[in-house]
Every structure is written in C-alpha cells, then in structure tokens.
Protein backbone atom coordinates (compact mmCIF):
# COMPACT_ATOMS: atom_id res chain seq x y z
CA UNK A 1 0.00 0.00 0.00
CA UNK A 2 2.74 2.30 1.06
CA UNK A 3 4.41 2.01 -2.56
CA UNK A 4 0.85 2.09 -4.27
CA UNK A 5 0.34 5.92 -2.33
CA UNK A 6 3.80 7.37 -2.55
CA UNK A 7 3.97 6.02 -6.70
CA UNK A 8 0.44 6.52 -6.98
CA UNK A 9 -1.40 3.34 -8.83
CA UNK A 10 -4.32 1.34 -7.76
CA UNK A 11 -2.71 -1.27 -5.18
CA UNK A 12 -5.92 -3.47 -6.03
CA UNK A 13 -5.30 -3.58 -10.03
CA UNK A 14 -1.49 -3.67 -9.49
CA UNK A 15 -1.88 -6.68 -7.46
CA UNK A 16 -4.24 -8.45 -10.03
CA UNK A 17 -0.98 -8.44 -12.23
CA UNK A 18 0.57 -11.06 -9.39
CA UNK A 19 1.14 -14.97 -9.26
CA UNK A 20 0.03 -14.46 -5.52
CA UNK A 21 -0.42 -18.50 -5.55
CA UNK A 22 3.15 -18.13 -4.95
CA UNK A 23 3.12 -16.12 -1.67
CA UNK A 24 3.98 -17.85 1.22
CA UNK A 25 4.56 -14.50 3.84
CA UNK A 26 3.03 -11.59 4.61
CA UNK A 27 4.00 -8.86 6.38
CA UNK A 28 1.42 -6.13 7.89
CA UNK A 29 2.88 -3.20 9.37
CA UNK A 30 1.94 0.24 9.96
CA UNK A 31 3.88 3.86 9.67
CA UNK A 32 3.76 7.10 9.16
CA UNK A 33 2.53 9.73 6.62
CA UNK A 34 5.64 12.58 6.17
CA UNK A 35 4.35 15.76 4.26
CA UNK A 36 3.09 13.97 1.47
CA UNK A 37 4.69 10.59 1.68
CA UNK A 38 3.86 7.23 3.34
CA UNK A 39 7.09 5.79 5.31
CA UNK A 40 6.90 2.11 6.38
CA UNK A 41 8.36 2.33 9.64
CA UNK A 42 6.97 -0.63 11.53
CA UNK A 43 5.77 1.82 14.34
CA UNK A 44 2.20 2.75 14.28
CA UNK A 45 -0.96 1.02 13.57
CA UNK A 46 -1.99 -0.77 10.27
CA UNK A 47 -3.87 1.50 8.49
CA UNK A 48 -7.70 0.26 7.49
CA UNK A 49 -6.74 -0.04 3.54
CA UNK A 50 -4.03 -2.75 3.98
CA UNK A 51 -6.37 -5.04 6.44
CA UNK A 52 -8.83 -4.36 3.43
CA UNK A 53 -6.03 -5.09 0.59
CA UNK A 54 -5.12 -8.03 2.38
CA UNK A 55 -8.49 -9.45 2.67
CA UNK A 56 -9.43 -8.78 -1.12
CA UNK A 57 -5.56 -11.12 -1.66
CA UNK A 58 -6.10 -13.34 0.62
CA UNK A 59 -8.15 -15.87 -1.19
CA UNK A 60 -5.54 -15.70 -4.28
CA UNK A 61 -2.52 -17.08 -1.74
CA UNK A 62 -3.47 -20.73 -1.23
CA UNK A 63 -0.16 -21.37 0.05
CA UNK A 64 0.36 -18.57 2.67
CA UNK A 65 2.07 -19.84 5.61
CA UNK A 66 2.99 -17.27 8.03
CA UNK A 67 1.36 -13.62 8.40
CA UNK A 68 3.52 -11.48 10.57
CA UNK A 69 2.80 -7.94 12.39
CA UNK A 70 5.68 -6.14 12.09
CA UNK A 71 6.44 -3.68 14.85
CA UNK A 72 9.89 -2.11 15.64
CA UNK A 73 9.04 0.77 17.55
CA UNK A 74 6.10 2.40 19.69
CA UNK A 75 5.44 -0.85 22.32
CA UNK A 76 3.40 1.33 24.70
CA UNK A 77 0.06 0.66 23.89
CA UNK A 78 0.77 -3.46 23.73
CA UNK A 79 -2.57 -4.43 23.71
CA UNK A 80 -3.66 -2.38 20.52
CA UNK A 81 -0.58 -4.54 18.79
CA UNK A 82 -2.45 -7.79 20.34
CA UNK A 83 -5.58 -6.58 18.74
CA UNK A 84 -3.71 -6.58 15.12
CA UNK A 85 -3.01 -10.18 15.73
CA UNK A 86 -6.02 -10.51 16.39
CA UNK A 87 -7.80 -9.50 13.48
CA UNK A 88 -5.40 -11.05 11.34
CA UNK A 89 -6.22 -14.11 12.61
CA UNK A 90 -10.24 -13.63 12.10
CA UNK A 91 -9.23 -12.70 8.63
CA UNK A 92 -7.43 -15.92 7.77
C-alpha cells in the first residue's frame, strides 16, 4: 500500500498483475505519513486499507504460511498490537 500511495497506482489492479499462488509471507505493518509521503516504519498502527487489501488477496494465496505484524518501535500501547493479531487471525 505504502508504494501504491507514494507512486500513486491502484494497489488493487497492481496486485491483479501477481502470481500471488506463490506467496507464502506476509507482512502487515503500519507507519507514518511525512508531508506527502507514506514511510513504512513498523511503528504505528496498520492502516484500514491494507487489512482491506489483504483481505481482497487473501483468497488468491493458497499457500500462505505465516502472516507477521511487524512492529519495531512504539510498544506502549501493547494491547492495541495484540488486537492486530487478532484480526489477522479472524481474517485468515
């Protein structure tokens, strides 16, 4: 998503262009928007368009093995991270 905003093409249609029945990791993670940029900097919340990217892919991955929350920075509020994992559960 972060590419799809800072390059500016349709992440959806872009996507639609990808084996994805070759994907066996994701990675979720949130950042921060600088000016007029996205930066992926592992250290905020997922934003609502990738948990709705990732459930429009997910059915395309048949072989997806591991989904990981990435988080490098920003631990205080632990449980919000908790409720990412969460909710990528429910969605797989």
């Amino acid at each position: 998503y972060v590419d799809s905003f800072n390059y500016k093409f349709d992440p959806e249609k872009e996507l639609e262009k990808w084996p994805l029945n070759f994907v066996y990791h994701v990675h979720l993670s949130g950042g921060q928007t600088v000016e007029l940029e996205k930066m992926d900097g592992h250290d905020g919340p997922i934003e609502e368009i990738s948990w709705t990217i990732f459930k429009q892919v997910l059915p395309r991955m048949p072989k997806l093995q591991t989904v990981i929350i990435e988080r490098d920075a920003n631990f205080e509020n632990f449980s919000a991270i908790i409720d990412e994992v969460n909710r990528a559960r429910e969605i797989i």
